[in-house]
C-alpha atoms as a PDB file:
ATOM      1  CA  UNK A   1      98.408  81.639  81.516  1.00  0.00           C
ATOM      2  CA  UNK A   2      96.146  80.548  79.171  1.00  0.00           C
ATOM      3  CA  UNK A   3      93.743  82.893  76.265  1.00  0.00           C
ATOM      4  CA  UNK A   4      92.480  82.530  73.249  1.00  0.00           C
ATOM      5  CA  UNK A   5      90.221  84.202  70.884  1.00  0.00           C
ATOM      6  CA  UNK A   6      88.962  80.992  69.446  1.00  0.00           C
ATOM      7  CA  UNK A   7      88.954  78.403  72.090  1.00  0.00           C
ATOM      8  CA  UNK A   8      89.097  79.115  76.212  1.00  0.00           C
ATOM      9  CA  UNK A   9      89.585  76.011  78.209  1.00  0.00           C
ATOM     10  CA  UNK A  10      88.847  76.546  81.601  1.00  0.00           C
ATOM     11  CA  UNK A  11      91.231  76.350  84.435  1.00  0.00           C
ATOM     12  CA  UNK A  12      90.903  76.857  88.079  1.00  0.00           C
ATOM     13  CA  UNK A  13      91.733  80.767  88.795  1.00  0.00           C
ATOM     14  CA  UNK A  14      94.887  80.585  91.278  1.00  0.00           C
ATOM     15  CA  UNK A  15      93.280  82.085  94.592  1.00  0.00           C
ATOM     16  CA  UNK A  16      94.349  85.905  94.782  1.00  0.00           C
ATOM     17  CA  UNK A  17      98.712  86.857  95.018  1.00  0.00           C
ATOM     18  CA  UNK A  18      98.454  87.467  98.923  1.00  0.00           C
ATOM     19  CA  UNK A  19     100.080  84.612 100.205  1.00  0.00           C
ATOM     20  CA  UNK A  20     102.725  84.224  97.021  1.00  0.00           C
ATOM     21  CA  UNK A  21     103.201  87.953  96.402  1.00  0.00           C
ATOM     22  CA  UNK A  22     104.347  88.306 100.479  1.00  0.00           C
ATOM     23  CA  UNK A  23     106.224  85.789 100.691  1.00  0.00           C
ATOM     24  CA  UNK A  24     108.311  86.259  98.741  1.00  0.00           C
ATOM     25  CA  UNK A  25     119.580  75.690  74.373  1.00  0.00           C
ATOM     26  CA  UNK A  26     122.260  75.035  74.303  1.00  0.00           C
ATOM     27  CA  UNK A  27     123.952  73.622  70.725  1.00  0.00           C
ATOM     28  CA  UNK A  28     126.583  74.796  68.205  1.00  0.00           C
ATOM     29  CA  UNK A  29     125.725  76.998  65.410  1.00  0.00           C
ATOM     30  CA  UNK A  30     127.794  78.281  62.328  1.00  0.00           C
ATOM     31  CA  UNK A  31     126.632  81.959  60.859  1.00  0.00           C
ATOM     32  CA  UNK A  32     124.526  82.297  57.871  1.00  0.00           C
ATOM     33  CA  UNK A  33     125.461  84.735  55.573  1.00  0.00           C
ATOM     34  CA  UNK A  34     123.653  87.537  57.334  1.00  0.00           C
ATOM     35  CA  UNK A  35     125.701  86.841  60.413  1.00  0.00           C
ATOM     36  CA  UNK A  36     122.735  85.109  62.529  1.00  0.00           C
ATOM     37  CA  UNK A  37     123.199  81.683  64.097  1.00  0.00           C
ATOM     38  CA  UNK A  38     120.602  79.296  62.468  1.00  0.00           C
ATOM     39  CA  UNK A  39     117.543  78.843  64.975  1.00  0.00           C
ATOM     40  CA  UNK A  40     117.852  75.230  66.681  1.00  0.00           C
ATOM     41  CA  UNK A  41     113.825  73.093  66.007  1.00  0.00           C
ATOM     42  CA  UNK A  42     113.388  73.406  69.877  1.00  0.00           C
ATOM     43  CA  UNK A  43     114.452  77.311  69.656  1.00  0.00           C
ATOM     44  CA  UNK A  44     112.399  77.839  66.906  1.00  0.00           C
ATOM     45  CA  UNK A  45     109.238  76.100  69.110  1.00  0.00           C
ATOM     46  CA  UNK A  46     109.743  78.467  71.643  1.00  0.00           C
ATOM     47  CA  UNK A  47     109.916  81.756  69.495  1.00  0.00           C
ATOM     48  CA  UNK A  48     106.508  80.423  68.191  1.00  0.00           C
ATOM     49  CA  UNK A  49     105.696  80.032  71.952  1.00  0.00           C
ATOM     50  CA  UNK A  50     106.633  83.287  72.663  1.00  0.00           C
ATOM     51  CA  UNK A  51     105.190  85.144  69.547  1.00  0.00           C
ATOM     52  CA  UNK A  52     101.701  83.092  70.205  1.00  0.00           C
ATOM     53  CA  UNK A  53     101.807  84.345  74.371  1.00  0.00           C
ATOM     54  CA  UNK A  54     102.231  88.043  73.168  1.00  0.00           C
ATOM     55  CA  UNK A  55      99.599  88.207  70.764  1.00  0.00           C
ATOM     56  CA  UNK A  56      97.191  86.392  73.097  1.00  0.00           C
ATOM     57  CA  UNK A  57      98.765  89.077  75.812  1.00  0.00           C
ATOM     58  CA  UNK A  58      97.436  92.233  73.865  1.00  0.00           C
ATOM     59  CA  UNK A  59      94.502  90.725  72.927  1.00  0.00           C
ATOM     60  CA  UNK A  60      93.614  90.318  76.795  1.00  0.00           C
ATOM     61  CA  UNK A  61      94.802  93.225  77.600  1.00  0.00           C
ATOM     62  CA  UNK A  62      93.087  95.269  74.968  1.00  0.00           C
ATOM     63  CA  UNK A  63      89.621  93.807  75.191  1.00  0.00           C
ATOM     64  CA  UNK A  64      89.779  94.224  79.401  1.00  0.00           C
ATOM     65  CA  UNK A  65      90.147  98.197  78.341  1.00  0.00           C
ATOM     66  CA  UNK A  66      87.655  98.156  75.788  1.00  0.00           C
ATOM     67  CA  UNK A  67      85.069  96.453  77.314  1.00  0.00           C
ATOM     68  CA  UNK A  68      85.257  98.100  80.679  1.00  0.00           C
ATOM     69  CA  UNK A  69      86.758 101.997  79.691  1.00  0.00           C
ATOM     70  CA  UNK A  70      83.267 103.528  80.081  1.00  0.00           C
ATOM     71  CA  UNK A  71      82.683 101.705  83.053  1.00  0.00           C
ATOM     72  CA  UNK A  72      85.654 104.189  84.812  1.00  0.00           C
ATOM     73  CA  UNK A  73      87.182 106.888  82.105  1.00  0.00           C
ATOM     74  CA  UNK A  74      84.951 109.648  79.827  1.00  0.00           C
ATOM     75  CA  UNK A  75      85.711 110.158  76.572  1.00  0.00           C
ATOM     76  CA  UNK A  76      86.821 106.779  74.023  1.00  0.00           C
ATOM     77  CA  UNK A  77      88.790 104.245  74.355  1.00  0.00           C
ATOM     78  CA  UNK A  78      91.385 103.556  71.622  1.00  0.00           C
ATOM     79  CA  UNK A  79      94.371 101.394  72.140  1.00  0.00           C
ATOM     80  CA  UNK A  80      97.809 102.325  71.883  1.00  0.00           C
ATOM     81  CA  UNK A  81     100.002 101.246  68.668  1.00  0.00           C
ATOM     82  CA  UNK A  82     101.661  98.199  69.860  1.00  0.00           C
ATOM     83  CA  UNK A  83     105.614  98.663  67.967  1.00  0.00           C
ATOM     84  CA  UNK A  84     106.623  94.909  69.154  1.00  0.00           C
ATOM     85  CA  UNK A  85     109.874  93.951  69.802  1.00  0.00           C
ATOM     86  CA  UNK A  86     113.130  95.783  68.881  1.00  0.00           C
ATOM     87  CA  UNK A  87     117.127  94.698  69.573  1.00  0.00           C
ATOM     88  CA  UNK A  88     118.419  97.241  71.829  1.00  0.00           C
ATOM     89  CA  UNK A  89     121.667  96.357  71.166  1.00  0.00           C
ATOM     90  CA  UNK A  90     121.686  97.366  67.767  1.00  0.00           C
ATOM     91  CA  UNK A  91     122.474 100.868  66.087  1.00  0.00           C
ATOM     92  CA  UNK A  92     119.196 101.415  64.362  1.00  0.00           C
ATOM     93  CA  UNK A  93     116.796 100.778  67.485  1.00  0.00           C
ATOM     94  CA  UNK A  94     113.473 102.940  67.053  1.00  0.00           C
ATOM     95  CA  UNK A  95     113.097 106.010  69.406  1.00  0.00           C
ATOM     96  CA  UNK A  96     110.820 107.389  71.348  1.00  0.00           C
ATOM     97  CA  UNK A  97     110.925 111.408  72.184  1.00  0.00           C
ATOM     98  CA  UNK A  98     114.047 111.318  69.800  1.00  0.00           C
ATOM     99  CA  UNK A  99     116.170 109.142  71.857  1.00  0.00           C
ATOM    100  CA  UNK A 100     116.744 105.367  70.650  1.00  0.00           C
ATOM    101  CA  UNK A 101     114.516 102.763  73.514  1.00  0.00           C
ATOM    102  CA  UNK A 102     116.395 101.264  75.615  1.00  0.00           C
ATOM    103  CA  UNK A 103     119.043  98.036  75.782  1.00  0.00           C
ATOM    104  CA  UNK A 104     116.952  95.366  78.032  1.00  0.00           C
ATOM    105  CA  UNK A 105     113.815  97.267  79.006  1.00  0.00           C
ATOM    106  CA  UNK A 106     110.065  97.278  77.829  1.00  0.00           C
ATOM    107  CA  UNK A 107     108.384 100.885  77.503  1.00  0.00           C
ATOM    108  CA  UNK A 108     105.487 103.350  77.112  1.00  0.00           C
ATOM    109  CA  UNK A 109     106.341 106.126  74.586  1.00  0.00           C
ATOM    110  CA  UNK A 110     103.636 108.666  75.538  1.00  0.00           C
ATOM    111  CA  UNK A 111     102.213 111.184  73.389  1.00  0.00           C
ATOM    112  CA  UNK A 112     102.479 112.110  70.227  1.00  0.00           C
ATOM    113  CA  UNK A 113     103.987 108.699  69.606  1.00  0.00           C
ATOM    114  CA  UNK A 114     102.198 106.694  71.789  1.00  0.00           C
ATOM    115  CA  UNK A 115     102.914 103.150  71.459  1.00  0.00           C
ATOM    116  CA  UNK A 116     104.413 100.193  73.248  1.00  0.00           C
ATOM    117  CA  UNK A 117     107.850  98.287  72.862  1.00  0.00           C
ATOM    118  CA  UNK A 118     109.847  95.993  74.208  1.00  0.00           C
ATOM    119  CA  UNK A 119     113.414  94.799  73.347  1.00  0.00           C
ATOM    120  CA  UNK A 120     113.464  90.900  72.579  1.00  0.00           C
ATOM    121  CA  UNK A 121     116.166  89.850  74.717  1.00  0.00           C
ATOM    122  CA  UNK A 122     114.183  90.968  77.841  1.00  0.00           C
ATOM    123  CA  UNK A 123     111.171  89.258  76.704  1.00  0.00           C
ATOM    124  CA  UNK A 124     113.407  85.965  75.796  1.00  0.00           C
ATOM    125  CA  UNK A 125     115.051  86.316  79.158  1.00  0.00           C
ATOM    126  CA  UNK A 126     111.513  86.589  81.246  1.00  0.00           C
ATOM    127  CA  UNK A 127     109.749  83.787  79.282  1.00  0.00           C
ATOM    128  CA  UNK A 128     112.413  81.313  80.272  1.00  0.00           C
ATOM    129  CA  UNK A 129     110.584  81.808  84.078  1.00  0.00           C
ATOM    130  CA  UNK A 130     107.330  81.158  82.190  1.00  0.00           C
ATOM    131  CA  UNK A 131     104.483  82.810  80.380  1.00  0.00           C
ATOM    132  CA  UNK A 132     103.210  85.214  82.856  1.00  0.00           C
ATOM    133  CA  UNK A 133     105.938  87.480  82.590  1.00  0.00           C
ATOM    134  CA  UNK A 134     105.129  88.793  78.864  1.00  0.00           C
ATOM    135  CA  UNK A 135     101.220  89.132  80.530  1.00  0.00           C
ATOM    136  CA  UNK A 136     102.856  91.383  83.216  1.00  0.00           C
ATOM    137  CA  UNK A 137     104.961  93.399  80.626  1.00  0.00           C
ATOM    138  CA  UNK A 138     102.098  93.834  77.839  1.00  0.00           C
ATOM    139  CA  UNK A 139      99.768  94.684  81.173  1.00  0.00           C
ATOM    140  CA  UNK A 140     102.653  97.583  82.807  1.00  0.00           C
ATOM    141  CA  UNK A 141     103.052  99.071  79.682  1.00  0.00           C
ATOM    142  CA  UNK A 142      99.124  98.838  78.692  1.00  0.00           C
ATOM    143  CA  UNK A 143      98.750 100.621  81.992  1.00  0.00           C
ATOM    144  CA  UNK A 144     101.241 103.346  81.459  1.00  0.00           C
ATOM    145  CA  UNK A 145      98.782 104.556  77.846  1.00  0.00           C
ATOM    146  CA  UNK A 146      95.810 104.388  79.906  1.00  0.00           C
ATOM    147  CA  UNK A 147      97.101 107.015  82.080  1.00  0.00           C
ATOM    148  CA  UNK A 148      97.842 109.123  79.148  1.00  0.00           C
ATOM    149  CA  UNK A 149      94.264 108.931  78.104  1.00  0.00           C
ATOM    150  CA  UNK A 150      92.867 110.005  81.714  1.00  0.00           C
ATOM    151  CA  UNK A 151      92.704 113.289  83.233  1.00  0.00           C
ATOM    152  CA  UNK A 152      95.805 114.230  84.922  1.00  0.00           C
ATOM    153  CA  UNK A 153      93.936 114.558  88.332  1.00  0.00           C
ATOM    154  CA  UNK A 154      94.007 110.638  88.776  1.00  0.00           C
ATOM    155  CA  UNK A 155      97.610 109.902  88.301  1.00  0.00           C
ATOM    156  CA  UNK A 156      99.589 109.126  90.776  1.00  0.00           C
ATOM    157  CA  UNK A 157     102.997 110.633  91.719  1.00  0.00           C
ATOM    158  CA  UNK A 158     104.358 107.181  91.058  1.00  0.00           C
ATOM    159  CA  UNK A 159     103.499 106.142  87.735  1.00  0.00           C
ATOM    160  CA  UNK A 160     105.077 102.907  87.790  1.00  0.00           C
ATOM    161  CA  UNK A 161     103.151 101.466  90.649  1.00  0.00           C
ATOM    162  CA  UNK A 162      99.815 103.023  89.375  1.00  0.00           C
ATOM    163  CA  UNK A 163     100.846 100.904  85.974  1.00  0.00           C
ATOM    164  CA  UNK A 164     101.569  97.948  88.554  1.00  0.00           C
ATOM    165  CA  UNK A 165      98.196  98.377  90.154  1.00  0.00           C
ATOM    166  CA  UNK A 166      96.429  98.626  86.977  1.00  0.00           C
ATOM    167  CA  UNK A 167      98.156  95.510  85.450  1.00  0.00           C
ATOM    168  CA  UNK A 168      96.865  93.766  88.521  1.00  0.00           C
ATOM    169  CA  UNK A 169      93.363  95.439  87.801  1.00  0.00           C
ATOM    170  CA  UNK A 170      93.659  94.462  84.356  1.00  0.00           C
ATOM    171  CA  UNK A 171      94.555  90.715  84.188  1.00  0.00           C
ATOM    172  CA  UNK A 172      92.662  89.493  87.491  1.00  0.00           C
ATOM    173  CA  UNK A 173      89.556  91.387  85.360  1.00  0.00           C
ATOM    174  CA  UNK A 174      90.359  89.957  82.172  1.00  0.00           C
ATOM    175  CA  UNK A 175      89.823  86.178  84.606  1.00  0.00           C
ATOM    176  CA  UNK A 176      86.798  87.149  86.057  1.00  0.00           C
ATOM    177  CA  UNK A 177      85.877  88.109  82.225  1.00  0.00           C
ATOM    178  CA  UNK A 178      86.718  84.557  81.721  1.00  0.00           C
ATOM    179  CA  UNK A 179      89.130  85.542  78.663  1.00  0.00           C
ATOM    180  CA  UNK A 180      92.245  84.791  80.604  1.00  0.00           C
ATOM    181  CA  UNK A 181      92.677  81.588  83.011  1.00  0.00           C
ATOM    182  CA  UNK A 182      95.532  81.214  85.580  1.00  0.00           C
ATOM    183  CA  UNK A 183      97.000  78.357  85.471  1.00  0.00           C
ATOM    184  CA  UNK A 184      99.373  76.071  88.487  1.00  0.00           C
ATOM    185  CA  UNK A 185     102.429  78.424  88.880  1.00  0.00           C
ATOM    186  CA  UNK A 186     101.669  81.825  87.540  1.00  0.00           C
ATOM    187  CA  UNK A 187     101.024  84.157  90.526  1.00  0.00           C
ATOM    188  CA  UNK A 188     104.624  83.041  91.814  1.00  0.00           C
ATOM    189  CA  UNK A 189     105.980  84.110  88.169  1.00  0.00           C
ATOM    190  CA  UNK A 190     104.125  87.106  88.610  1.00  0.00           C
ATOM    191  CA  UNK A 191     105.779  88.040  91.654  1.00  0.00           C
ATOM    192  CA  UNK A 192     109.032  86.934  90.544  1.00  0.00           C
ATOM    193  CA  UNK A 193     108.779  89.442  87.647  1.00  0.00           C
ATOM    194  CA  UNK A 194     107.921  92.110  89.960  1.00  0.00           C
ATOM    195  CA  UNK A 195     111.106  91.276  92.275  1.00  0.00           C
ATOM    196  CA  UNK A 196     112.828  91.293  88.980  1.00  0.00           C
ATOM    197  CA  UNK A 197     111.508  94.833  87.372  1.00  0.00           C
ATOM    198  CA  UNK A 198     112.102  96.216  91.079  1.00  0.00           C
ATOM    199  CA  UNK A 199     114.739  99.386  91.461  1.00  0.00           C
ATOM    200  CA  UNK A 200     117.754  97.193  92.819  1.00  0.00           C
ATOM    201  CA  UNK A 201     118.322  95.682  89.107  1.00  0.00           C
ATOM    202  CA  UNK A 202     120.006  96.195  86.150  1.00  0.00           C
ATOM    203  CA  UNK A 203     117.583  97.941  83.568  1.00  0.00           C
ATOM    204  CA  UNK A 204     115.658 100.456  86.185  1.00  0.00           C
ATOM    205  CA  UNK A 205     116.499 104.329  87.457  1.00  0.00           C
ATOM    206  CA  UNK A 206     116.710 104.098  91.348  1.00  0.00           C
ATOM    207  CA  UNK A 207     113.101 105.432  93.105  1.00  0.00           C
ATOM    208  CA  UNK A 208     111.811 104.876  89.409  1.00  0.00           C
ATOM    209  CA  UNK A 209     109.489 101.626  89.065  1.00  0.00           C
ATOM    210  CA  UNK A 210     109.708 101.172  93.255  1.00  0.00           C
ATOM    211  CA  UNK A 211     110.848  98.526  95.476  1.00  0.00           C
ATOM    212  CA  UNK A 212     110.223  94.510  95.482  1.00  0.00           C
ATOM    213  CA  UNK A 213     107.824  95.263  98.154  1.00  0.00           C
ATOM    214  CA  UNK A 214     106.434  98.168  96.850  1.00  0.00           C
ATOM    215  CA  UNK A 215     105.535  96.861  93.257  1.00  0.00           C
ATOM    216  CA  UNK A 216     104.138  93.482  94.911  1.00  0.00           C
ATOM    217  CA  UNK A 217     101.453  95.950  96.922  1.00  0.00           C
ATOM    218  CA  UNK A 218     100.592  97.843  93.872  1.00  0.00           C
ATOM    219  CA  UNK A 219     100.283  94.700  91.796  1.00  0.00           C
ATOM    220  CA  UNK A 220      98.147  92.800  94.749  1.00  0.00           C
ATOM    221  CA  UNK A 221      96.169  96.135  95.319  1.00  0.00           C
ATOM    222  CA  UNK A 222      95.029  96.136  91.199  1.00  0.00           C
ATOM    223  CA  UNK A 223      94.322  92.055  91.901  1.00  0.00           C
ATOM    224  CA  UNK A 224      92.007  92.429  94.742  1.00  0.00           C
ATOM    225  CA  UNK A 225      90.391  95.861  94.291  1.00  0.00           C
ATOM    226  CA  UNK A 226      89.661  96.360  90.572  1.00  0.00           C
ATOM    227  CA  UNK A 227      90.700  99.645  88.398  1.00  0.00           C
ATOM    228  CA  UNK A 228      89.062 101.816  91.142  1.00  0.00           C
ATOM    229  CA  UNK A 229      91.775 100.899  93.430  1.00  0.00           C
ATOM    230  CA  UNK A 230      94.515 102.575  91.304  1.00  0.00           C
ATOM    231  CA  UNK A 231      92.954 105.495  91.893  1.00  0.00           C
ATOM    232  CA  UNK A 232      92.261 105.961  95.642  1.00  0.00           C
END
């Protein structure tokens, strides 16, 4: 995927996730003194990859909800506090409702703290499939604080596919906003990082975030029927 706040190039949009979402460094290192391998030049180029891909990520994401909030919600919009990444494996992770976040997972802390997070290594790990997974992450969890800024009627029993849908809703909008471009490749990461995020894995509660199938549907839903189709 391709944004950016200064210069857009456009790119053909990828026709919509039907077809793709049914079907289917290496080196030696010595420690510094604060116990961290030295970064490799080609590790360091993709950390600045990476870094560049989520800011441009919550930039999408945030102007799709503040241009187009009125357009579905009452009240405001404000954006959540965006916390960043964290090291789940580590003792002093941040927490959320007291507890420290999670070892491999991205989240929504919902109010009073309300803000998003994700631990690095999951991040790292997605990006190696390509770019569109930290769009789908930023999106999910950008979808989980706008349902804790809507009345309680509209959400859904399953939160997680309602956050699918609306990631769908969200980045397909952001295109036709023309402040995010598909590029050759990036509906089949999408749907690889749905498979991935399904319940059958690692880093997910069973009946939590849905099946393969399940999260593909909410996703494609979002894609071809806007925000309103989260919500019917």
């Amino acid at each position: 995927m391709a944004a950016s706040r200064w210069r857009i190039t456009r790119l053909a949009l990828v026709p919509l996730l039907t077809g793709v979402l049914i079907a289917g460094l290496t080196g030696t290192a010595t420690a510094t003194a604060s116990g961290h391998a030295p970064l490799s030049a080609s590790t360091a180029r993709n950390l600045d990859d990476i870094n560049q891909d989520i800011r441009s990520a919550q930039y999408v994401v945030n102007r799709f909800w503040a241009t187009h909030w009125s357009e579905f919600f009452p009240g405001w919009y404000s954006p959540p506090r965006v916390l960043g990444g964290y090291d789940g494996a580590r003792s002093n992770v941040p927490r959320c409702q007291g507890s420290p976040l999670p070892d491999d997972n991205a989240l929504y802390c919902w109010p009073p703290y309300d803000f998003i997070a994700w631990d690095v290594d999951l991040m790292r790990m997605g990006y190696r499939q390509g770019d569109a997974w930290v769009y789908l992450i930023i999106a999910h969890e950008w979808g989980h604080a706008v349902q804790a800024r809507i009345p309680r009627k509209l959400l859904s029993r399953r939160l997680e596919l309602q956050a699918d849908c609306l990631a769908g809703a969200t980045l397909f909008g952001a295109a036709e906003d023309g402040i995010l471009f598909f590029e050759t490749g990036d509906t089949q990461e999408i749907a690889a990082a749905l498979r991935q995020h399904a319940d059958d894995t690692p880093w997910t509660d069973v009946s939590d975030h849905g099946s393969a199938s399940q999260r593909l549907s909410a996703f494609n839903r979002g894609a071809r029927q806007g925000v309103r189709g989260c919500f019917t």
